[in-house]
PDB file of N, CA and C in Angstrom:
ATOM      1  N   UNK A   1     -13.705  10.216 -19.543  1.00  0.00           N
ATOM      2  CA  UNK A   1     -13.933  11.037 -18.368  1.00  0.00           C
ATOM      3  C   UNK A   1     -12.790  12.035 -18.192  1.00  0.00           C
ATOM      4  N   UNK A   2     -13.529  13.399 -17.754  1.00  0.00           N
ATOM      5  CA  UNK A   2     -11.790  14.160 -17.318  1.00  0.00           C
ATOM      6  C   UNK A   2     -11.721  13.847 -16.277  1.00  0.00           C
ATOM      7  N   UNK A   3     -10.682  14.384 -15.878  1.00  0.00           N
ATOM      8  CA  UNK A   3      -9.770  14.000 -14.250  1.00  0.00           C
ATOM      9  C   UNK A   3     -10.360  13.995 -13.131  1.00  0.00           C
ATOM     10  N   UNK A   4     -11.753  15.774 -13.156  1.00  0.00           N
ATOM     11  CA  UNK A   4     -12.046  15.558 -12.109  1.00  0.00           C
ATOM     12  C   UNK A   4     -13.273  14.724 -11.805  1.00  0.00           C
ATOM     13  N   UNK A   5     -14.453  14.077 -12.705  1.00  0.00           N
ATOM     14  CA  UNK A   5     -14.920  12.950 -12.887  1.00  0.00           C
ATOM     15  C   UNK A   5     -14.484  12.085 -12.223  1.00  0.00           C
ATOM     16  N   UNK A   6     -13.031  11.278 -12.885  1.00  0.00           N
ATOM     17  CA  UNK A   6     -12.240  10.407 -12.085  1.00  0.00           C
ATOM     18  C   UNK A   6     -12.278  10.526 -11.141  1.00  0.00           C
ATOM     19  N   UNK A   7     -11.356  11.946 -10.362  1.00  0.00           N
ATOM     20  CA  UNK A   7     -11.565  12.466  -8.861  1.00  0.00           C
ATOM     21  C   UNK A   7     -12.344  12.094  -8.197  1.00  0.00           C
ATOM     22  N   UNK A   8     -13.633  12.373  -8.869  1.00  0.00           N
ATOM     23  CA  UNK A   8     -14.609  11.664  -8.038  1.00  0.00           C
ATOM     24  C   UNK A   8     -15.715  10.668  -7.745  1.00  0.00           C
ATOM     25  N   UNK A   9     -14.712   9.547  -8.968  1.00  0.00           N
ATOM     26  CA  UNK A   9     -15.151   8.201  -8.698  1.00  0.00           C
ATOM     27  C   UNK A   9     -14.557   7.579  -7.922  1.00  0.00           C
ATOM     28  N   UNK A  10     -13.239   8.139  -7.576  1.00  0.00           N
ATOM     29  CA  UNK A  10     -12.416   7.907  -6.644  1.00  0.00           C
ATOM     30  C   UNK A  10     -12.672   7.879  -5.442  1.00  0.00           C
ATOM     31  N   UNK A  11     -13.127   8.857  -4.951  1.00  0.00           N
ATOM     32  CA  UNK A  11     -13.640   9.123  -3.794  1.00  0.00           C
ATOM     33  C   UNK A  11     -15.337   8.374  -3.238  1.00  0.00           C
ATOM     34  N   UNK A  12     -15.937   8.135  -4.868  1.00  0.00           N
ATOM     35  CA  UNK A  12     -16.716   7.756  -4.200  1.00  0.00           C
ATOM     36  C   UNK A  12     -16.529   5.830  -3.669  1.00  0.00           C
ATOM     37  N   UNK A  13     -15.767   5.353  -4.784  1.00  0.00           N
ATOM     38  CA  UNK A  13     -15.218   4.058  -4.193  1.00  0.00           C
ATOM     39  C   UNK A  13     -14.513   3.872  -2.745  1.00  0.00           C
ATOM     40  N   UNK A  14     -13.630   4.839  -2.762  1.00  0.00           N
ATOM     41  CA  UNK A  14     -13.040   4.744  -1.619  1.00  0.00           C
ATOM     42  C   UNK A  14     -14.097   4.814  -0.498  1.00  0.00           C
ATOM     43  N   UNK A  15     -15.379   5.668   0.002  1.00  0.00           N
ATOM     44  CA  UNK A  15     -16.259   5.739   0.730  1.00  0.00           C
ATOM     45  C   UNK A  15     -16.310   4.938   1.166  1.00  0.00           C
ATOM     46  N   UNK A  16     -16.881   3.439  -0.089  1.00  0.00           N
ATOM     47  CA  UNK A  16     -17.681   1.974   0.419  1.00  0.00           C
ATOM     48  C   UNK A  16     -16.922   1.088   0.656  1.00  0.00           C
ATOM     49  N   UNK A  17     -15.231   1.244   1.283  1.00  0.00           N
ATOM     50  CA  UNK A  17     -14.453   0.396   1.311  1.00  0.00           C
ATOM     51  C   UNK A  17     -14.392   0.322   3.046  1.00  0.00           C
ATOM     52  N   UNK A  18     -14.514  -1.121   3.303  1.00  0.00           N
ATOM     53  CA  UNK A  18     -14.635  -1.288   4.661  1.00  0.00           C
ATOM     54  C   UNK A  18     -13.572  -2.041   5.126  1.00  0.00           C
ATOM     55  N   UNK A  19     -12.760  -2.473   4.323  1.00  0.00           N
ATOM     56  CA  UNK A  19     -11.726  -3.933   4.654  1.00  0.00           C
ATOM     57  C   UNK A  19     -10.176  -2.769   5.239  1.00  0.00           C
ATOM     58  N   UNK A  20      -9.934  -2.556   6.607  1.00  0.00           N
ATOM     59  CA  UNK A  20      -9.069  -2.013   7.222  1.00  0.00           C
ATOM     60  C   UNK A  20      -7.908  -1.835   6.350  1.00  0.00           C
ATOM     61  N   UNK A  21      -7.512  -3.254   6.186  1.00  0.00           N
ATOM     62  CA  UNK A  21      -6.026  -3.480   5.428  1.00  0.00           C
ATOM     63  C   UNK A  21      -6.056  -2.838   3.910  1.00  0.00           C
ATOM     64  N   UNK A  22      -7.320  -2.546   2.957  1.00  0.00           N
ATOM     65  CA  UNK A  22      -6.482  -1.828   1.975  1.00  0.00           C
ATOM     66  C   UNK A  22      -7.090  -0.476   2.458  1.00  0.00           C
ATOM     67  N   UNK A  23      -7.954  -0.213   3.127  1.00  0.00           N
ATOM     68  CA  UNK A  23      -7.547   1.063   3.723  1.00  0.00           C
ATOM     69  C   UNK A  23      -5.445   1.682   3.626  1.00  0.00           C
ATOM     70  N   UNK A  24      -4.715   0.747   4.569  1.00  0.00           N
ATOM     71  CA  UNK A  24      -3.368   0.978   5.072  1.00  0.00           C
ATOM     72  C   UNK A  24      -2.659   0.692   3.832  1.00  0.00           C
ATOM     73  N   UNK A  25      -3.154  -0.041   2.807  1.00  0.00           N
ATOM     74  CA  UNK A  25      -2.184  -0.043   1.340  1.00  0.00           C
ATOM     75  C   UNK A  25      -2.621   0.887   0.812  1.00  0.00           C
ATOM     76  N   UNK A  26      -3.522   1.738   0.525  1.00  0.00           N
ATOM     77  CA  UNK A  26      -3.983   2.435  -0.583  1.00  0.00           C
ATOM     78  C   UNK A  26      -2.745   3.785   0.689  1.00  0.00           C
ATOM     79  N   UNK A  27      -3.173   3.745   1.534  1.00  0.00           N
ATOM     80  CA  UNK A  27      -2.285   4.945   2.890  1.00  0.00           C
ATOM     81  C   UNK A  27      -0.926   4.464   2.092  1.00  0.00           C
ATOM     82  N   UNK A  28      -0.356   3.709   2.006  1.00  0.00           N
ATOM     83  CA  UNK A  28       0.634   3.630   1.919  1.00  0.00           C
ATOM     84  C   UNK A  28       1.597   3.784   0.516  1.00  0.00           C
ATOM     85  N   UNK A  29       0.633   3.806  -0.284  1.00  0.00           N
ATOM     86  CA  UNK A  29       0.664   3.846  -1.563  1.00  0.00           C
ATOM     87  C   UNK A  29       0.829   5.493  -1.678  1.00  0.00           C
ATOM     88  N   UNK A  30       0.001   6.074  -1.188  1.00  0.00           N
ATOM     89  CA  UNK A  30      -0.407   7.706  -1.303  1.00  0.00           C
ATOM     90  C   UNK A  30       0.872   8.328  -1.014  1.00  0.00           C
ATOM     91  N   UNK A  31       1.451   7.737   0.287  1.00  0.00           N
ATOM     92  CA  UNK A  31       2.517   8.261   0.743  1.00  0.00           C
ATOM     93  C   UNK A  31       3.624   8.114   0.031  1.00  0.00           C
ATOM     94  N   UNK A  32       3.688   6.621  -0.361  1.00  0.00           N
ATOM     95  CA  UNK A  32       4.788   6.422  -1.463  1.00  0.00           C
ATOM     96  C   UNK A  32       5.108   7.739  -2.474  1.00  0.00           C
ATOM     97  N   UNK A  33       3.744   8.028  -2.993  1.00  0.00           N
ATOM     98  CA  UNK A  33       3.846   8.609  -4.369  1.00  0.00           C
ATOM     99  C   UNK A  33       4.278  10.117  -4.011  1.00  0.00           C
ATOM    100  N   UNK A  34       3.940  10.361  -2.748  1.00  0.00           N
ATOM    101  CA  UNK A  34       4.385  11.501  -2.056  1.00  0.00           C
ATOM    102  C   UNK A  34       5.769  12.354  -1.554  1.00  0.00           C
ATOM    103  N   UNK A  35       6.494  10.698  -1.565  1.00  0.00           N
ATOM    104  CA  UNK A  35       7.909  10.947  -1.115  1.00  0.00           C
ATOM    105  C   UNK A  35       8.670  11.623  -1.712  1.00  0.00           C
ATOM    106  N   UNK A  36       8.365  11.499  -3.237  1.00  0.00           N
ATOM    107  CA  UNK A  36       9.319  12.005  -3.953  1.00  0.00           C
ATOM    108  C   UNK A  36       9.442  13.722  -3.895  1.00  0.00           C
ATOM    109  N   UNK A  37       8.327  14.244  -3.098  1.00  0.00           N
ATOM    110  CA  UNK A  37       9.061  15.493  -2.653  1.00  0.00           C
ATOM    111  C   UNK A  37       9.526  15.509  -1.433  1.00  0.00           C
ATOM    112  N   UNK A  38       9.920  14.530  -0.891  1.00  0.00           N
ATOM    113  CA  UNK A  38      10.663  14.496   0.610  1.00  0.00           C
ATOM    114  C   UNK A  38      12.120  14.007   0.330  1.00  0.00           C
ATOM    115  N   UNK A  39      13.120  14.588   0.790  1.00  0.00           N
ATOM    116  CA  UNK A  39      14.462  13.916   0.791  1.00  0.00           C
ATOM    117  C   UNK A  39      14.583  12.326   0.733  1.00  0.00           C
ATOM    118  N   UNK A  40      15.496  11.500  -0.026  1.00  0.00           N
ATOM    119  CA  UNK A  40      15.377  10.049   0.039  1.00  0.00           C
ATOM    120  C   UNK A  40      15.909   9.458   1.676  1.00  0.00           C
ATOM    121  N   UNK A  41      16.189  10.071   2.772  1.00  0.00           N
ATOM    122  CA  UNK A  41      16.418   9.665   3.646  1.00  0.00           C
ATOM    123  C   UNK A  41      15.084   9.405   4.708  1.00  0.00           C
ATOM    124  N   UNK A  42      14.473  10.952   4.608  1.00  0.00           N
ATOM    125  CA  UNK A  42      13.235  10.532   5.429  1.00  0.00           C
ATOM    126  C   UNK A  42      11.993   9.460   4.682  1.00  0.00           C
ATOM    127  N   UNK A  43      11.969   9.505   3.238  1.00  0.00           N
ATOM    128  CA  UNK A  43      11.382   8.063   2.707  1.00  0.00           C
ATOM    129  C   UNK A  43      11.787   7.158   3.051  1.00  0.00           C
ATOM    130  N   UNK A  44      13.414   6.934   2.978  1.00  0.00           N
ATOM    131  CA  UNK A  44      13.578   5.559   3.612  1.00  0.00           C
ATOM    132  C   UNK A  44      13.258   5.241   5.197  1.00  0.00           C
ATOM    133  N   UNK A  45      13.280   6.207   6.088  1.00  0.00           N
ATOM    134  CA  UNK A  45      12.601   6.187   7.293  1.00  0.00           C
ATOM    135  C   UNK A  45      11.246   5.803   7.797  1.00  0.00           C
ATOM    136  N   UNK A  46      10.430   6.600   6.742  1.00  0.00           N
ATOM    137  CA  UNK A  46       9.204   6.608   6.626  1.00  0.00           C
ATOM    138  C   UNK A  46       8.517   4.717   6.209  1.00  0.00           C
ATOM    139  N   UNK A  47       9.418   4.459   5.313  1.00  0.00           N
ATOM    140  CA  UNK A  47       9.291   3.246   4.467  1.00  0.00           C
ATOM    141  C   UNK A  47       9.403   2.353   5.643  1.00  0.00           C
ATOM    142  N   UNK A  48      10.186   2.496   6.299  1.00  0.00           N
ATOM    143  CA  UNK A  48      10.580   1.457   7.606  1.00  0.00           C
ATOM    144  C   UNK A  48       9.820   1.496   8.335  1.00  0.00           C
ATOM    145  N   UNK A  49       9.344   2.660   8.948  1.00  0.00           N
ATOM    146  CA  UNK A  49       8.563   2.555  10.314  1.00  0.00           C
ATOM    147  C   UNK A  49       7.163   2.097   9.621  1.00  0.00           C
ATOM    148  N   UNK A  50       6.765   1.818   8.435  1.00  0.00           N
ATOM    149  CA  UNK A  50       5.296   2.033   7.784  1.00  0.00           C
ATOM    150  C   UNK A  50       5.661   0.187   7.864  1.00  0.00           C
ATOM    151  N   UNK A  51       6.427  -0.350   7.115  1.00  0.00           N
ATOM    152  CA  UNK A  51       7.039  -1.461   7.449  1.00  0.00           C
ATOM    153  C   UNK A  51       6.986  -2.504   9.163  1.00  0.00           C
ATOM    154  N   UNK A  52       7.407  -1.320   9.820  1.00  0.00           N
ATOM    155  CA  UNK A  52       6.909  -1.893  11.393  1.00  0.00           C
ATOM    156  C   UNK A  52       5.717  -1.758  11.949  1.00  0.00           C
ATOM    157  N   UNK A  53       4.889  -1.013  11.344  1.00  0.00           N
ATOM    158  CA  UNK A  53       3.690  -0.632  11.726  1.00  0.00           C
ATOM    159  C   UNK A  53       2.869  -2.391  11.486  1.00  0.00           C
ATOM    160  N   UNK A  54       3.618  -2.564   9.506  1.00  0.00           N
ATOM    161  CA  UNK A  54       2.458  -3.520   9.419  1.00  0.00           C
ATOM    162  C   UNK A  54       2.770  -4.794   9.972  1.00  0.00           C
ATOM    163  N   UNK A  55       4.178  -5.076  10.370  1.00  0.00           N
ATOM    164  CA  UNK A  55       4.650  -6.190  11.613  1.00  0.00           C
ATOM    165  C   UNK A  55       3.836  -6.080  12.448  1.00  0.00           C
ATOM    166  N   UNK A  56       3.871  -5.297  13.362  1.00  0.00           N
ATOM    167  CA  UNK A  56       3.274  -5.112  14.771  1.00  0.00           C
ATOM    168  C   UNK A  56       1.522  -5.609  14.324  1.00  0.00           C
ATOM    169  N   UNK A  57       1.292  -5.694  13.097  1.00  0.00           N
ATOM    170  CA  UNK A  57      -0.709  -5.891  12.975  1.00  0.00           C
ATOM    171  C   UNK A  57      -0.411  -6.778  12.418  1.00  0.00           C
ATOM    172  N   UNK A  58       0.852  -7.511  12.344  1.00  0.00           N
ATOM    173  CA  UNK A  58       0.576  -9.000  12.038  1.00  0.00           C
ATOM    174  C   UNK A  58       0.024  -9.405  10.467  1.00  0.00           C
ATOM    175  N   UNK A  59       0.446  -7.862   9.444  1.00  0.00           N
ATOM    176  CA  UNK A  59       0.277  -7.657   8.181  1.00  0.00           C
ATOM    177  C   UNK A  59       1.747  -8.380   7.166  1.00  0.00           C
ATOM    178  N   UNK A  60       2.036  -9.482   7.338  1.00  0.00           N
ATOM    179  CA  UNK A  60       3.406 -10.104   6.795  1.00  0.00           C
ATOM    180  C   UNK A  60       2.581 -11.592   5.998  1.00  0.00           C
ATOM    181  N   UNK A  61       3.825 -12.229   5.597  1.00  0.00           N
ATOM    182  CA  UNK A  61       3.645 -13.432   5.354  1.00  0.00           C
ATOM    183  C   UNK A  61       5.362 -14.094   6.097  1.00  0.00           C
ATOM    184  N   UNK A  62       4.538 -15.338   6.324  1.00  0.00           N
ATOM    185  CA  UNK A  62       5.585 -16.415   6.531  1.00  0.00           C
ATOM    186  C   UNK A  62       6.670 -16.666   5.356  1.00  0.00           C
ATOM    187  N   UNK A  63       7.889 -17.309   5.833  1.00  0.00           N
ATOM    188  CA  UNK A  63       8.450 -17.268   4.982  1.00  0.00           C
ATOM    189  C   UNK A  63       7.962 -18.538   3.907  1.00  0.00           C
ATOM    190  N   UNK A  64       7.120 -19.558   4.513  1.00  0.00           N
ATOM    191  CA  UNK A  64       6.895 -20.480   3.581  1.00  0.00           C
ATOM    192  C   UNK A  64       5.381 -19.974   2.859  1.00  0.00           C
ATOM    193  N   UNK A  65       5.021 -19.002   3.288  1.00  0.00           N
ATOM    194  CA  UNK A  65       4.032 -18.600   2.427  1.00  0.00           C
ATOM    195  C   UNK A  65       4.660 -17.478   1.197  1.00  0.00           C
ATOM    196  N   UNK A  66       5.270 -17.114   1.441  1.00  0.00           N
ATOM    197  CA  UNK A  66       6.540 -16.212   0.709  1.00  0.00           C
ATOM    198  C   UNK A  66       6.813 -16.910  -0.212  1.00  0.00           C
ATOM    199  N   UNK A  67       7.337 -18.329   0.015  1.00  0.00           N
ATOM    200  CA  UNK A  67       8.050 -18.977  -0.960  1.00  0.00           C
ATOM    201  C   UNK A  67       6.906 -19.712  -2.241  1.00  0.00           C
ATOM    202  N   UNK A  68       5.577 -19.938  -1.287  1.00  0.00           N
ATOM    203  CA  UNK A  68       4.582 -20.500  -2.195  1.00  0.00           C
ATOM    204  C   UNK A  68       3.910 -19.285  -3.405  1.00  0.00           C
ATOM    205  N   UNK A  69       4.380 -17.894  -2.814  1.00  0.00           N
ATOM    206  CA  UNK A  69       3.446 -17.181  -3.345  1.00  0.00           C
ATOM    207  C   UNK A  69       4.592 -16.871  -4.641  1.00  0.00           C
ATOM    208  N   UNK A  70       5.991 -16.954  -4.604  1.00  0.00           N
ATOM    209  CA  UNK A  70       6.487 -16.879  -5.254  1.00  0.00           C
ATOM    210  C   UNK A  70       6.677 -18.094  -6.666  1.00  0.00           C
ATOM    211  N   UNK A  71       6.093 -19.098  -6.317  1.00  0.00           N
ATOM    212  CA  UNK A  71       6.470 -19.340  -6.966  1.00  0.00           C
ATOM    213  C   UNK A  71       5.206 -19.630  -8.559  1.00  0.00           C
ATOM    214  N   UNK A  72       4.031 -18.728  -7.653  1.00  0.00           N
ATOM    215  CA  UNK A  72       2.880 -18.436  -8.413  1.00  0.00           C
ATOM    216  C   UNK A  72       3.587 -17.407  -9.656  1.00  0.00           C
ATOM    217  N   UNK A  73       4.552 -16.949  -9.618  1.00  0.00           N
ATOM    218  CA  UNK A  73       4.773 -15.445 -10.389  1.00  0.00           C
ATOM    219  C   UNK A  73       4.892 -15.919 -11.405  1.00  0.00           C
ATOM    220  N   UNK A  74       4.440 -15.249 -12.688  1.00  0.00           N
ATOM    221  CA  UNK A  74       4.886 -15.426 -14.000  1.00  0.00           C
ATOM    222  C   UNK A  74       4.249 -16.283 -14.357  1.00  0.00           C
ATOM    223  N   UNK A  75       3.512 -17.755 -13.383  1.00  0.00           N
ATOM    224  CA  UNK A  75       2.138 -18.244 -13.939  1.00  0.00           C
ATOM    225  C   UNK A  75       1.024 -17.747 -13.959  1.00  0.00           C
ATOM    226  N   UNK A  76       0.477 -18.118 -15.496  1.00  0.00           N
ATOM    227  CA  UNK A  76      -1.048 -17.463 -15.374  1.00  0.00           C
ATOM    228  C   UNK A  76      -1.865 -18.423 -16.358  1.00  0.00           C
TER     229      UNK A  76
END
């Protein structure tokens, strides 16, 4: 496929996506990739408040879920 094909399989996946939360990762992802034409100060700003955003919606893990999920890594 060329790119703009892709382009717009892209778009059309994204359409049928209903689940809020990767709505706000794929957002957050976009922005990521974005920063790099923004000074590294307002990324790191940006990074934070995007960070408190997903506190405040209760988008975290516990720390003992943290520790379980870690210790999934590298098994497969």
């Amino acid at each position: 496929m060329d790119i703009q094909a892709e382009i717009n399989w892209i778009h059309q996946e994204i359409d049928k996506v209903k689940d809020p939360s990767f709505v706000e990762k794929l957002k957050h992802l976009l922005q990521s990739i974005n920063n790099t034409a923004i000074d590294s100060d307002t990324a790191y700003n940006l990074d934070i408040e995007n960070a408190l955003d997903s506190i405040k919606k209760g988008d975290f893990y516990t720390e003992d879920e943290a520790k379980e999920i870690a210790k999934k890594w590298g098994r497969k």
